[in-house]
PDB file of N, CA and C in Angstrom:
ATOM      1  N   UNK A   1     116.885 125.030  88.289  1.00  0.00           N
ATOM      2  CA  UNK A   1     117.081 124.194  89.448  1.00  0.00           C
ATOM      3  C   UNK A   1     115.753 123.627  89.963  1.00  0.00           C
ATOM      4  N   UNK A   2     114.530 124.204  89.779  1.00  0.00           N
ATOM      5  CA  UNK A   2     113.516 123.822  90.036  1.00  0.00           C
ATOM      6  C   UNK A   2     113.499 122.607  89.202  1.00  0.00           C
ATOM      7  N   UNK A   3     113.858 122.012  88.212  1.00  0.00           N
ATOM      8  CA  UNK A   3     113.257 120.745  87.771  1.00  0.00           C
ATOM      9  C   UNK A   3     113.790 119.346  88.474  1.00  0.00           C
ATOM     10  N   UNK A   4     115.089 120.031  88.940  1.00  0.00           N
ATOM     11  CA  UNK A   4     115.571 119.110  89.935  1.00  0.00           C
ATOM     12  C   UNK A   4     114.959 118.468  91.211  1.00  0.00           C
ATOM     13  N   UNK A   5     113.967 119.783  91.598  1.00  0.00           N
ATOM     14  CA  UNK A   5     113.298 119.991  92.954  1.00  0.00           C
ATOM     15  C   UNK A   5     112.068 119.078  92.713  1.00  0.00           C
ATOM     16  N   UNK A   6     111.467 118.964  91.517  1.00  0.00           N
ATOM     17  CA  UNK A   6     110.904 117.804  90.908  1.00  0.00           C
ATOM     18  C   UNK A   6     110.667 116.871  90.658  1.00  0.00           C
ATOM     19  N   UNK A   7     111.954 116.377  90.559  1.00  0.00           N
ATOM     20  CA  UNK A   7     112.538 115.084  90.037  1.00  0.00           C
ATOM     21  C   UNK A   7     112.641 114.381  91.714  1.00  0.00           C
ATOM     22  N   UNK A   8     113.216 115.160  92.483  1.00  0.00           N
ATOM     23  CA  UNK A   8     113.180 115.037  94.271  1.00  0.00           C
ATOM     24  C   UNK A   8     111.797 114.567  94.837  1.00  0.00           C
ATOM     25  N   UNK A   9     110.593 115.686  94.082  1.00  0.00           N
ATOM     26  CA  UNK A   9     109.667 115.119  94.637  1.00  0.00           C
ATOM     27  C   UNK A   9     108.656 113.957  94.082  1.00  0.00           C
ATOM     28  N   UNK A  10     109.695 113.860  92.745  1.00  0.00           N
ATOM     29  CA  UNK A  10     108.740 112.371  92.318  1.00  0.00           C
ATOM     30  C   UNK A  10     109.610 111.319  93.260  1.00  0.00           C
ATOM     31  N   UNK A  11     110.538 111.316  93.295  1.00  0.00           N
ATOM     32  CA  UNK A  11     111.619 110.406  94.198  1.00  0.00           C
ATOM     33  C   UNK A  11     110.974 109.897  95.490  1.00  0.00           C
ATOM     34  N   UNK A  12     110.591 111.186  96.267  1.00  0.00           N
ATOM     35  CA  UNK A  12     109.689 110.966  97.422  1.00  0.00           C
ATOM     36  C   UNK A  12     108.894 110.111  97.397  1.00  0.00           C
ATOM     37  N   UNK A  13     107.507 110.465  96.570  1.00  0.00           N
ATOM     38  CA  UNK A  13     106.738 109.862  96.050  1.00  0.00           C
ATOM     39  C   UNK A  13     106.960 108.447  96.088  1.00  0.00           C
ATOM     40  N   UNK A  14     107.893 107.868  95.194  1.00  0.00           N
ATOM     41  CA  UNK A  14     107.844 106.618  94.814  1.00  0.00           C
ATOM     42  C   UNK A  14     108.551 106.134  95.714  1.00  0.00           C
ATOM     43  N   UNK A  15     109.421 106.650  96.815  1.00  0.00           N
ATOM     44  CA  UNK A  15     109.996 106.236  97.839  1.00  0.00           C
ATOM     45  C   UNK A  15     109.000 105.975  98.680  1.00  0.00           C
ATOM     46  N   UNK A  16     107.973 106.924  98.871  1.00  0.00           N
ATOM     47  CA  UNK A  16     106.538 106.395  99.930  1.00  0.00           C
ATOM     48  C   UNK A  16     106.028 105.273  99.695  1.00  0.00           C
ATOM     49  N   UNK A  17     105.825 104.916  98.326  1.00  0.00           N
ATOM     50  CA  UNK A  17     105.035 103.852  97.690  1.00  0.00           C
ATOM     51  C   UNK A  17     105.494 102.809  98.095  1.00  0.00           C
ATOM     52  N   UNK A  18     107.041 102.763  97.409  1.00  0.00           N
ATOM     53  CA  UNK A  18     107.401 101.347  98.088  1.00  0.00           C
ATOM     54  C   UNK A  18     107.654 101.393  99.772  1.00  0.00           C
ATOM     55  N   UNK A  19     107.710 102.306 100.008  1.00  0.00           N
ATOM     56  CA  UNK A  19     107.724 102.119 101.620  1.00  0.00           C
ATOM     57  C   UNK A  19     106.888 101.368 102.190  1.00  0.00           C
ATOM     58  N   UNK A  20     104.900 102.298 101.741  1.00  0.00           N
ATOM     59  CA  UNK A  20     104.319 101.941 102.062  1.00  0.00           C
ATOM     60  C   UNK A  20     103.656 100.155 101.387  1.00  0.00           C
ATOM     61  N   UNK A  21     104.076 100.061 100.301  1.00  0.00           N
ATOM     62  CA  UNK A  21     103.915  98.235 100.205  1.00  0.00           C
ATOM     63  C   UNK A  21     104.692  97.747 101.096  1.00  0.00           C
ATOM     64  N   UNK A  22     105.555  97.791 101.670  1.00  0.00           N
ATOM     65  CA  UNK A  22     106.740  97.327 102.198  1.00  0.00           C
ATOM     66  C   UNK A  22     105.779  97.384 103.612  1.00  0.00           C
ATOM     67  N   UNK A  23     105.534  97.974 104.065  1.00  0.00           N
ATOM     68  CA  UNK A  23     105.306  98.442 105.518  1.00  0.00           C
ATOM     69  C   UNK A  23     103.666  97.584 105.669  1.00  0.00           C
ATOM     70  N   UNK A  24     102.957  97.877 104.680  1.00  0.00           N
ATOM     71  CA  UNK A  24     101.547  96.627 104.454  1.00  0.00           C
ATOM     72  C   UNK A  24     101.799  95.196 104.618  1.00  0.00           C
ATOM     73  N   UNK A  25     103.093  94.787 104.016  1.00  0.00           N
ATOM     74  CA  UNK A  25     103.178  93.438 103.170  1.00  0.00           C
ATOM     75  C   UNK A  25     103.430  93.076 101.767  1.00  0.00           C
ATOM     76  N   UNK A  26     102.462  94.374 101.406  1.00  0.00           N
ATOM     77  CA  UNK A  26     102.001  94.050  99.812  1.00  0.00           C
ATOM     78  C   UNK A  26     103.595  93.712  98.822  1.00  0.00           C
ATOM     79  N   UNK A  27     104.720  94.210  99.115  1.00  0.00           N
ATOM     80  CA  UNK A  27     106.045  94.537  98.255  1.00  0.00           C
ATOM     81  C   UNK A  27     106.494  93.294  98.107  1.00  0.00           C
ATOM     82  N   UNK A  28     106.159  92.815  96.798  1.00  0.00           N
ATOM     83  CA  UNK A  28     106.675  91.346  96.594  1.00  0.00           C
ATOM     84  C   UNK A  28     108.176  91.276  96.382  1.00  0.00           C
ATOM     85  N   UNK A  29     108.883  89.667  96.745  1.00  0.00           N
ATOM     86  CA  UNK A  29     110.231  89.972  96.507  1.00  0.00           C
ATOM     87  C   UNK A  29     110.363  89.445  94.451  1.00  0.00           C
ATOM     88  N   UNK A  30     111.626  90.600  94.943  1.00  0.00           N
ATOM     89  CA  UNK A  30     111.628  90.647  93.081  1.00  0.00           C
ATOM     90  C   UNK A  30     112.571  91.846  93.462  1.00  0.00           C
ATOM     91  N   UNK A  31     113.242  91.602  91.770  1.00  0.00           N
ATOM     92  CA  UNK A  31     114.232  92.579  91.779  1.00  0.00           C
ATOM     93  C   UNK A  31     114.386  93.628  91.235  1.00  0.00           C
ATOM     94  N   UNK A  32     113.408  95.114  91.367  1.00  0.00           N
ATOM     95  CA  UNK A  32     113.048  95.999  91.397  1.00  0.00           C
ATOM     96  C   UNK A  32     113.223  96.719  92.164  1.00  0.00           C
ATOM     97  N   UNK A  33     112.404  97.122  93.237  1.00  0.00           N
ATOM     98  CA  UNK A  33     112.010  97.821  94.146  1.00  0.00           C
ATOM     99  C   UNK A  33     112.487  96.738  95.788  1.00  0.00           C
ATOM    100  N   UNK A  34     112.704  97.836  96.513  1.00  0.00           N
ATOM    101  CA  UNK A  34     112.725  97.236  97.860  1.00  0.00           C
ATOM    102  C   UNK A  34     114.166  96.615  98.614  1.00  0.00           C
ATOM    103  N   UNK A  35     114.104  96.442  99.695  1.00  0.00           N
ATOM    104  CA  UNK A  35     115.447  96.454 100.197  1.00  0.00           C
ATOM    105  C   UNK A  35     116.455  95.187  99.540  1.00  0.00           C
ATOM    106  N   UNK A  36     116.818  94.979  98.571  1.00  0.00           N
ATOM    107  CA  UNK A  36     117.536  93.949  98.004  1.00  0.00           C
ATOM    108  C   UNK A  36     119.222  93.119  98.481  1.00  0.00           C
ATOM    109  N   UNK A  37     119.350  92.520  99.344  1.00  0.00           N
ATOM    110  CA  UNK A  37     120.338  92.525 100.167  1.00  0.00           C
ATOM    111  C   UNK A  37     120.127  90.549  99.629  1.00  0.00           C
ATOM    112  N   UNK A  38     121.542  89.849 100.357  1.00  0.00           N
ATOM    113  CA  UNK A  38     121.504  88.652  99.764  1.00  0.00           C
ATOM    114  C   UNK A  38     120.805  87.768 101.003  1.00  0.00           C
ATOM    115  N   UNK A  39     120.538  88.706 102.068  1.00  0.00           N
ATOM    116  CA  UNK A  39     119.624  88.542 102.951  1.00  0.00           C
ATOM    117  C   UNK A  39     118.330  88.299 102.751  1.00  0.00           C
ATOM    118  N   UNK A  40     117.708  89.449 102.556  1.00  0.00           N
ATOM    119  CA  UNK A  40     116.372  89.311 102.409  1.00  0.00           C
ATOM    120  C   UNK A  40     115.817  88.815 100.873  1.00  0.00           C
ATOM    121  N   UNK A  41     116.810  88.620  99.871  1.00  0.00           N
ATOM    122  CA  UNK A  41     116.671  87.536  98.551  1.00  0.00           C
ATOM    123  C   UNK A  41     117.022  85.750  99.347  1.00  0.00           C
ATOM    124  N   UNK A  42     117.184  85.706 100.148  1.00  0.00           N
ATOM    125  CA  UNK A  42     117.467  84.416 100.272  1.00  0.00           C
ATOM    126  C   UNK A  42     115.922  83.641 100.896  1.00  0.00           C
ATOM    127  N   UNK A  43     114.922  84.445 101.286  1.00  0.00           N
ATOM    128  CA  UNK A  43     113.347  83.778 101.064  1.00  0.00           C
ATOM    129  C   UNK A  43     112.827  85.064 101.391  1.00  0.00           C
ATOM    130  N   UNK A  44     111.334  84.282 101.245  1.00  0.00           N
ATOM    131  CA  UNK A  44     110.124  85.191 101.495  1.00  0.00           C
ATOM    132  C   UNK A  44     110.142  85.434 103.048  1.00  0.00           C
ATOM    133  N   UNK A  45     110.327  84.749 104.050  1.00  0.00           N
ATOM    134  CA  UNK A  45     109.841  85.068 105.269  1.00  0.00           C
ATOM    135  C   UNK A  45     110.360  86.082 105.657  1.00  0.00           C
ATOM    136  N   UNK A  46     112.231  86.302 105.389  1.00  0.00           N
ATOM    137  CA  UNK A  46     112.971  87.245 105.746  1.00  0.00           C
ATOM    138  C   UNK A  46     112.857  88.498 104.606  1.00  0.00           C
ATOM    139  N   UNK A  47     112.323  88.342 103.885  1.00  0.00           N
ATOM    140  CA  UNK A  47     111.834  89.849 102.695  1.00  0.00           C
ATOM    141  C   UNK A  47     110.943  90.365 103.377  1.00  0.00           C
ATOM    142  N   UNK A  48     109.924  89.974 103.997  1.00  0.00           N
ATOM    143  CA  UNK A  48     108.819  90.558 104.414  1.00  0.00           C
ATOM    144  C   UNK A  48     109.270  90.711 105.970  1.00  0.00           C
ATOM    145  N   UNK A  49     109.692  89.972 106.780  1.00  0.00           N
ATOM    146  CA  UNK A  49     110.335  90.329 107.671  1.00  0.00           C
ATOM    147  C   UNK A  49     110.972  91.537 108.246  1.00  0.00           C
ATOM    148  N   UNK A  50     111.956  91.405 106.918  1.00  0.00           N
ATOM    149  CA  UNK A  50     112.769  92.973 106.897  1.00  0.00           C
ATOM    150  C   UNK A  50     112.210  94.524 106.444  1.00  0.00           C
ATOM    151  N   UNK A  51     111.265  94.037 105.363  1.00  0.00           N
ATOM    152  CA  UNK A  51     110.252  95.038 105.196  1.00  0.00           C
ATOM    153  C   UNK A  51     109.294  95.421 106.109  1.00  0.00           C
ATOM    154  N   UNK A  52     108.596  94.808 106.213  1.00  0.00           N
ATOM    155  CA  UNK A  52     107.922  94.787 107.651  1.00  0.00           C
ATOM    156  C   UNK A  52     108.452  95.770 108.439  1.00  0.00           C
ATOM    157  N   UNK A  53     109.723  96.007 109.015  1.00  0.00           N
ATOM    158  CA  UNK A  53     110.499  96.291 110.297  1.00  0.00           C
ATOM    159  C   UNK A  53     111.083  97.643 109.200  1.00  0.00           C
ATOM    160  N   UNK A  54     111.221  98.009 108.458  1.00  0.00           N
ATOM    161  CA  UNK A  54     112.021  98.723 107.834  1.00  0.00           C
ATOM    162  C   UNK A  54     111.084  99.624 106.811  1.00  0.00           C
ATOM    163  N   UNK A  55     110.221  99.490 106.606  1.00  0.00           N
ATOM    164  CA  UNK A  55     108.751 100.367 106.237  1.00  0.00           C
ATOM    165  C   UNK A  55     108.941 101.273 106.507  1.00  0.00           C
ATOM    166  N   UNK A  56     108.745 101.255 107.690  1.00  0.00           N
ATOM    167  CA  UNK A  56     107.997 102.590 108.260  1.00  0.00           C
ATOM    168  C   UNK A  56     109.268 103.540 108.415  1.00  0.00           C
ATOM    169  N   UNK A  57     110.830 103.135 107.987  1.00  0.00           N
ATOM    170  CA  UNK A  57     111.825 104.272 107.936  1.00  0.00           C
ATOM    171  C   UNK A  57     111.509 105.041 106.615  1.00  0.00           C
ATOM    172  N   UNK A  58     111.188 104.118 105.655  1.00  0.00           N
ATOM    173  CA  UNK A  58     111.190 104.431 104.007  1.00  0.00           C
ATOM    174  C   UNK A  58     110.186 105.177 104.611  1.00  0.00           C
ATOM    175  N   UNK A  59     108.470 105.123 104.796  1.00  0.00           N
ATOM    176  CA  UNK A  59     107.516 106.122 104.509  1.00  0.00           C
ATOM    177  C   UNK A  59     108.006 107.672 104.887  1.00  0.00           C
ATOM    178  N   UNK A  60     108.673 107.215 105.956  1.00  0.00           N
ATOM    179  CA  UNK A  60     109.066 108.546 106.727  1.00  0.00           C
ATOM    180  C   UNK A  60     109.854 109.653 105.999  1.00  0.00           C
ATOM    181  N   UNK A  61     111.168 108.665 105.278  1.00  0.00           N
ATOM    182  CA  UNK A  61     111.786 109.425 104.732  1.00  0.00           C
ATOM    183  C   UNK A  61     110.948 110.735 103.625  1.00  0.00           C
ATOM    184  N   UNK A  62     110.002 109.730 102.879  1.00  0.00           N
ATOM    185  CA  UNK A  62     109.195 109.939 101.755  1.00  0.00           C
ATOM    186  C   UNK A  62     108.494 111.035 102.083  1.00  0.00           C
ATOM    187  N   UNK A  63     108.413 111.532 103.599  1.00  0.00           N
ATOM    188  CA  UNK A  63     107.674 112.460 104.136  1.00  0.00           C
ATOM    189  C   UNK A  63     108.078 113.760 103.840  1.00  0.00           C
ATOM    190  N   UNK A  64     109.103 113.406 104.738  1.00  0.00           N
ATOM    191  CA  UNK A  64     110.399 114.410 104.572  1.00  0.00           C
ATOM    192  C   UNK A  64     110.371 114.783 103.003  1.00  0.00           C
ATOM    193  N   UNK A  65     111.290 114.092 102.600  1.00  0.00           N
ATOM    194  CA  UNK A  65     111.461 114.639 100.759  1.00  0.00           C
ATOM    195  C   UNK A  65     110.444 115.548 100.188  1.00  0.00           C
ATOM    196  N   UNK A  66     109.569 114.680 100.002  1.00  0.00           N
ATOM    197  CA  UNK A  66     108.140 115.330  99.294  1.00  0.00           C
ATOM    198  C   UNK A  66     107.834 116.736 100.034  1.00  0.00           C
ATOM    199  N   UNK A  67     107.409 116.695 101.316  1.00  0.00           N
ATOM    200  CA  UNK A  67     107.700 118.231 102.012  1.00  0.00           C
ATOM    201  C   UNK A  67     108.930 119.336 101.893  1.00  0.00           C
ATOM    202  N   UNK A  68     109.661 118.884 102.280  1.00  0.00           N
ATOM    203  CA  UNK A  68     110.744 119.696 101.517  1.00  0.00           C
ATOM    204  C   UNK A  68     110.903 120.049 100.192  1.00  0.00           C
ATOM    205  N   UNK A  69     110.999 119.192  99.305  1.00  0.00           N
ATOM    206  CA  UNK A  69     110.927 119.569  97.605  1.00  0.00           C
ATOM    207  C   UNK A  69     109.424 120.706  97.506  1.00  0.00           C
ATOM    208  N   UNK A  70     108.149 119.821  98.301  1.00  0.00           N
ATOM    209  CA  UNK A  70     107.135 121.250  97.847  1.00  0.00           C
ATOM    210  C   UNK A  70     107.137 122.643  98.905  1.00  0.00           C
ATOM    211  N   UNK A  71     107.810 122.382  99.754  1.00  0.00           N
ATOM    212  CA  UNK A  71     107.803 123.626 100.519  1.00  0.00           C
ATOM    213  C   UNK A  71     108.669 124.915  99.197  1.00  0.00           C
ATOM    214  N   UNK A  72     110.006 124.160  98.926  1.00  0.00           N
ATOM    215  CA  UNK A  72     111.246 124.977  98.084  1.00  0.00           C
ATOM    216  C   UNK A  72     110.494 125.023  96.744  1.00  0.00           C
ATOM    217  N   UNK A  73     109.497 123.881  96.091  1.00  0.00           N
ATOM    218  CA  UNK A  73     109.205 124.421  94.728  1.00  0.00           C
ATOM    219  C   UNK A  73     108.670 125.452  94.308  1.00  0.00           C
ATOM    220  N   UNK A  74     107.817 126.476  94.882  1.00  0.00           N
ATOM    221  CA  UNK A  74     106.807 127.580  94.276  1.00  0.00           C
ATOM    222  C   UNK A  74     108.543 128.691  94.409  1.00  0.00           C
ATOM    223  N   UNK A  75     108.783 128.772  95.077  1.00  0.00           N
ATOM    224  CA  UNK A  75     110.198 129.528  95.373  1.00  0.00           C
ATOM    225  C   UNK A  75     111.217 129.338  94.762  1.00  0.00           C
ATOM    226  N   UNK A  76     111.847 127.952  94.096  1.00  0.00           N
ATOM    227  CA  UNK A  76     112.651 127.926  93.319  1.00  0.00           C
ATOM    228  C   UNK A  76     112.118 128.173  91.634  1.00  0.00           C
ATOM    229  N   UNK A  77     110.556 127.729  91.410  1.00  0.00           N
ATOM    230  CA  UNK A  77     109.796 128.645  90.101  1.00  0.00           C
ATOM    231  C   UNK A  77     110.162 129.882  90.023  1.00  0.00           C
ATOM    232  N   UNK A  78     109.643 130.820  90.927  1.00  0.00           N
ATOM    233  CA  UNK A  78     109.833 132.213  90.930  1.00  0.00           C
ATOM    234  C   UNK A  78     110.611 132.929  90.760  1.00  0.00           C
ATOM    235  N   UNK A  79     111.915 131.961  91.079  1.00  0.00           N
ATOM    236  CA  UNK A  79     113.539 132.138  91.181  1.00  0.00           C
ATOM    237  C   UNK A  79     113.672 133.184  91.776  1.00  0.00           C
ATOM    238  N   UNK A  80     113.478 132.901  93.227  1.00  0.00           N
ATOM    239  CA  UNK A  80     113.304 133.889  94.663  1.00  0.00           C
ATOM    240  C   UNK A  80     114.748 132.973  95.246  1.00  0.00           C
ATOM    241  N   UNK A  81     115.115 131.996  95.474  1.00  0.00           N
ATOM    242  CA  UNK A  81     115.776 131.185  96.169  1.00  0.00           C
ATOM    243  C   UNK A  81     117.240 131.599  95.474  1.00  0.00           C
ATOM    244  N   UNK A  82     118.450 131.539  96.372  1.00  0.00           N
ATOM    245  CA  UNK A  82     119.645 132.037  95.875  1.00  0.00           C
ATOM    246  C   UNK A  82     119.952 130.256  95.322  1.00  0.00           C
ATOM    247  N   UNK A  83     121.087 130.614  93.979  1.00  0.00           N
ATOM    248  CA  UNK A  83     121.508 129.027  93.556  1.00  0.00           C
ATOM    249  C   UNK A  83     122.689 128.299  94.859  1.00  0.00           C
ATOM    250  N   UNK A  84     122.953 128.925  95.128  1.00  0.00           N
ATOM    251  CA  UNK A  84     123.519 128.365  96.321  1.00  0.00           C
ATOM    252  C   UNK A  84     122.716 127.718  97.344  1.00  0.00           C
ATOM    253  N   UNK A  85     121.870 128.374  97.950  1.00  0.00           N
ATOM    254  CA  UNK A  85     120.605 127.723  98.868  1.00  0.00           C
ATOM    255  C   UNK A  85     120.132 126.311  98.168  1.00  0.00           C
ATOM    256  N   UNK A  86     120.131 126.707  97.332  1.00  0.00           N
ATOM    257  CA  UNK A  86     119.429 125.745  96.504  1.00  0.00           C
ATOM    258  C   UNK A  86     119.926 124.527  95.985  1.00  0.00           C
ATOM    259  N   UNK A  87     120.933 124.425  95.855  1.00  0.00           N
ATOM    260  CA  UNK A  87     121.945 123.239  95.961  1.00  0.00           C
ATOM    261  C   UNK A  87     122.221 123.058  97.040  1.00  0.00           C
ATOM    262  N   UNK A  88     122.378 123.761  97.947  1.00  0.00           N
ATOM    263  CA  UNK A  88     122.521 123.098  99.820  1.00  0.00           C
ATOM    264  C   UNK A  88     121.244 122.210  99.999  1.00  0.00           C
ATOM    265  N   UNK A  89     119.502 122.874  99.590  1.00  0.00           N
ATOM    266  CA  UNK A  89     119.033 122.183  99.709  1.00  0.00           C
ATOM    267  C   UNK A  89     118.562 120.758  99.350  1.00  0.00           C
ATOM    268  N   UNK A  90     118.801 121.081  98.147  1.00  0.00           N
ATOM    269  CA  UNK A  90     118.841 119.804  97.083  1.00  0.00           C
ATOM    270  C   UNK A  90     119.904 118.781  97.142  1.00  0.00           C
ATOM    271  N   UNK A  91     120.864 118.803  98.006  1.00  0.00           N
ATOM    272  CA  UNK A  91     121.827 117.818  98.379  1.00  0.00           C
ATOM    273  C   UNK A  91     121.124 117.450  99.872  1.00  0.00           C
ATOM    274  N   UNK A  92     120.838 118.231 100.013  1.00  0.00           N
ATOM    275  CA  UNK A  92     120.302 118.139 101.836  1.00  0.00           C
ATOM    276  C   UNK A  92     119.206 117.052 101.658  1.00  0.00           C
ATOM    277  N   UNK A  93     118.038 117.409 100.947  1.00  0.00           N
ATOM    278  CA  UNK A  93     117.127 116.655 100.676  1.00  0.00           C
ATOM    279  C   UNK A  93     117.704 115.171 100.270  1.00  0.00           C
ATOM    280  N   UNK A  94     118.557 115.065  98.975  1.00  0.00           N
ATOM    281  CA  UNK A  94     118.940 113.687  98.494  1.00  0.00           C
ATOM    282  C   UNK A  94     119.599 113.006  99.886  1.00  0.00           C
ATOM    283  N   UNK A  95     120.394 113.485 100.682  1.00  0.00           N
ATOM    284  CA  UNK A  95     120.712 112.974 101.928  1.00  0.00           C
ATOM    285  C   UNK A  95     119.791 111.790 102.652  1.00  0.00           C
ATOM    286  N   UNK A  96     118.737 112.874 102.734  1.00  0.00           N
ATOM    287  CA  UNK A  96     117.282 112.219 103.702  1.00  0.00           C
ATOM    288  C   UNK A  96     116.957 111.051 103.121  1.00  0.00           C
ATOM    289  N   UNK A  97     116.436 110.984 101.538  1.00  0.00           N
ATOM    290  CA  UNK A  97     115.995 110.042 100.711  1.00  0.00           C
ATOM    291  C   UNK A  97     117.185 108.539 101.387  1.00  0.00           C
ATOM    292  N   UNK A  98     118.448 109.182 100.726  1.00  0.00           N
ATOM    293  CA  UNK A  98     119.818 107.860 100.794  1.00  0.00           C
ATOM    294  C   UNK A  98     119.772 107.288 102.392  1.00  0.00           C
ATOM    295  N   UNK A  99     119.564 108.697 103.306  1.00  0.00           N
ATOM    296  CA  UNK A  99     119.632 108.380 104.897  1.00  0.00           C
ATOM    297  C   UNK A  99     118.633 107.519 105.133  1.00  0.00           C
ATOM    298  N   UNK A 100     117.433 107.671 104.768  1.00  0.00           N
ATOM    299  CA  UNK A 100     116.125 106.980 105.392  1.00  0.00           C
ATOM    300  C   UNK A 100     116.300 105.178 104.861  1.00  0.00           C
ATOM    301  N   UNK A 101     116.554 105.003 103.462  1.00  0.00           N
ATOM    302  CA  UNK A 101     116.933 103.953 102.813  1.00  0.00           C
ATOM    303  C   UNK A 101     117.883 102.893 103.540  1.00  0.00           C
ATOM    304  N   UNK A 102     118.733 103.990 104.247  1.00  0.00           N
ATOM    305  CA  UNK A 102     119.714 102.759 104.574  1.00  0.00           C
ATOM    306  C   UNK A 102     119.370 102.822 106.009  1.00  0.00           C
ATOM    307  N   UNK A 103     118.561 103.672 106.909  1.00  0.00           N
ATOM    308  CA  UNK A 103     117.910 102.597 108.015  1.00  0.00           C
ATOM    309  C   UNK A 103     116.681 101.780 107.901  1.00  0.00           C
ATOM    310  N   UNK A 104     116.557 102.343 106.978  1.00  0.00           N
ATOM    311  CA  UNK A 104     115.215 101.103 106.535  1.00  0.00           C
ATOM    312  C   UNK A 104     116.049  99.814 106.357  1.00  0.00           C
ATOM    313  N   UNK A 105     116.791  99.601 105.462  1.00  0.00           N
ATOM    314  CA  UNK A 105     118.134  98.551 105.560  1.00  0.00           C
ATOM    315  C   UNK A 105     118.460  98.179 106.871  1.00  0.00           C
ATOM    316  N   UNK A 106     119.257  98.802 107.632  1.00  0.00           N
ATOM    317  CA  UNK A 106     119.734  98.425 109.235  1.00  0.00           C
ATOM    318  C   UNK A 106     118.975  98.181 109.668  1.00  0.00           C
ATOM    319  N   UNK A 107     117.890  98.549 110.104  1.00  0.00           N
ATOM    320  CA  UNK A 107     117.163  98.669 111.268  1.00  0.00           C
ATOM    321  C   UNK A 107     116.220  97.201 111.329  1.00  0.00           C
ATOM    322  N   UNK A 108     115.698  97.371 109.410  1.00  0.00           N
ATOM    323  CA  UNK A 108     114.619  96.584 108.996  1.00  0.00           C
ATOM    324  C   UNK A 108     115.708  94.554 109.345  1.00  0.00           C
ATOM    325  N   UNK A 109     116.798  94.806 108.603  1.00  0.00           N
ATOM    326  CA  UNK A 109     117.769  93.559 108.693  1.00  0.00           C
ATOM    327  C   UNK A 109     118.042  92.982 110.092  1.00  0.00           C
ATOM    328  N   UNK A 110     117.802  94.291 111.265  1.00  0.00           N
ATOM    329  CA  UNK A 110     118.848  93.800 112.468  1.00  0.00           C
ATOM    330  C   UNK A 110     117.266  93.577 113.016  1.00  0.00           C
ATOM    331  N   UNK A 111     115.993  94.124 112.933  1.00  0.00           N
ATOM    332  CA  UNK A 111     114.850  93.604 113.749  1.00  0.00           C
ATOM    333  C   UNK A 111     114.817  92.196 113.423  1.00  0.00           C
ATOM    334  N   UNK A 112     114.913  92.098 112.191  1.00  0.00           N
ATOM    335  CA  UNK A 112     114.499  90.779 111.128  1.00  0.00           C
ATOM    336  C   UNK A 112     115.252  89.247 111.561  1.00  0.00           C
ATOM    337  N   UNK A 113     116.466  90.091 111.640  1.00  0.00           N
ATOM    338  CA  UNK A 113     117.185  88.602 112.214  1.00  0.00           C
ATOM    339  C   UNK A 113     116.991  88.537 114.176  1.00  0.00           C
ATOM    340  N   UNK A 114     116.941  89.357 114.761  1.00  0.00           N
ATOM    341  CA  UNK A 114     116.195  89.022 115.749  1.00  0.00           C
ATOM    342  C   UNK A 114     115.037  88.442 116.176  1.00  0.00           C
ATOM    343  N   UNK A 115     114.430  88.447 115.222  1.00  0.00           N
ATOM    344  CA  UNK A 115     112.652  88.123 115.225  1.00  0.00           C
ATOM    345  C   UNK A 115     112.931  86.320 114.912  1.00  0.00           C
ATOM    346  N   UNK A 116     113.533  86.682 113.627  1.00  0.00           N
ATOM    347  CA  UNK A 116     114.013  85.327 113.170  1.00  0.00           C
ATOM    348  C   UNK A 116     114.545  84.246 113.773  1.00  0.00           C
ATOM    349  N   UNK A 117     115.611  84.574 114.423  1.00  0.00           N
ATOM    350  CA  UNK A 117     116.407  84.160 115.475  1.00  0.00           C
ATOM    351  C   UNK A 117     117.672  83.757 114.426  1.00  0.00           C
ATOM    352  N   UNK A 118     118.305  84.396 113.345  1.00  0.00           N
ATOM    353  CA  UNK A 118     119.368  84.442 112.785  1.00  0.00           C
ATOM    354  C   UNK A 118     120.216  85.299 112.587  1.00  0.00           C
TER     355      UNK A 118
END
């Protein structure tokens, strides 16, 4: 179960990353990475817009994850952690990742078109 706890905290990771391009500016639009909605594909002002405003949910999340996955990893190595715990946590965690994502989405879309005035 630990490799799972792994795989969580590369997730984090790359969830920070694009957070943090996102939250700079730097996250170009393209269809990869980043909040992809037919919104914020319909130009640049409102991609960065929405990123912009919706950053700083993604970094956060990324916080979370990555802390959690390394708090549980030396413990799920050791195989100290019951498999039950351990799937509570590991769903718990994927939660945060999916949770943070989609207010980065809301939050980032509903500042965006306010700012915008659309």
């Amino acid at each position: 179960m630990w490799a799972v706890l792994v795989l969580e905290l590369a997730g984090g990771l790359v969830l920070g990353w694009v957070g943090w391009l996102a939250l700079t500016g730097k996250l170009p639009r393209q269809g990869f990475a980043g909040i992809r909605t037919r919104y914020t594909l319909s130009s640049d002002q409102r991609w960065e817009a929405v990123h912009r405003h919706g950053g700083a949910y993604l970094v956060f999340g990324a916080v979370a994850v990555a802390a959690a996955a390394l708090a549980l990893l030396p413990f799920a190595i050791a195989g100290a952690l019951p498999q039950g715990f351990t799937v509570a946590a590991v769903l718990a965690i994927a939660v945060v990742a999916v949770g943070s994502a989609l207010a980065a989405w809301r939050i980032g879309e509903s500042r965006a078109r306010a700012e915008l005035g659309d």
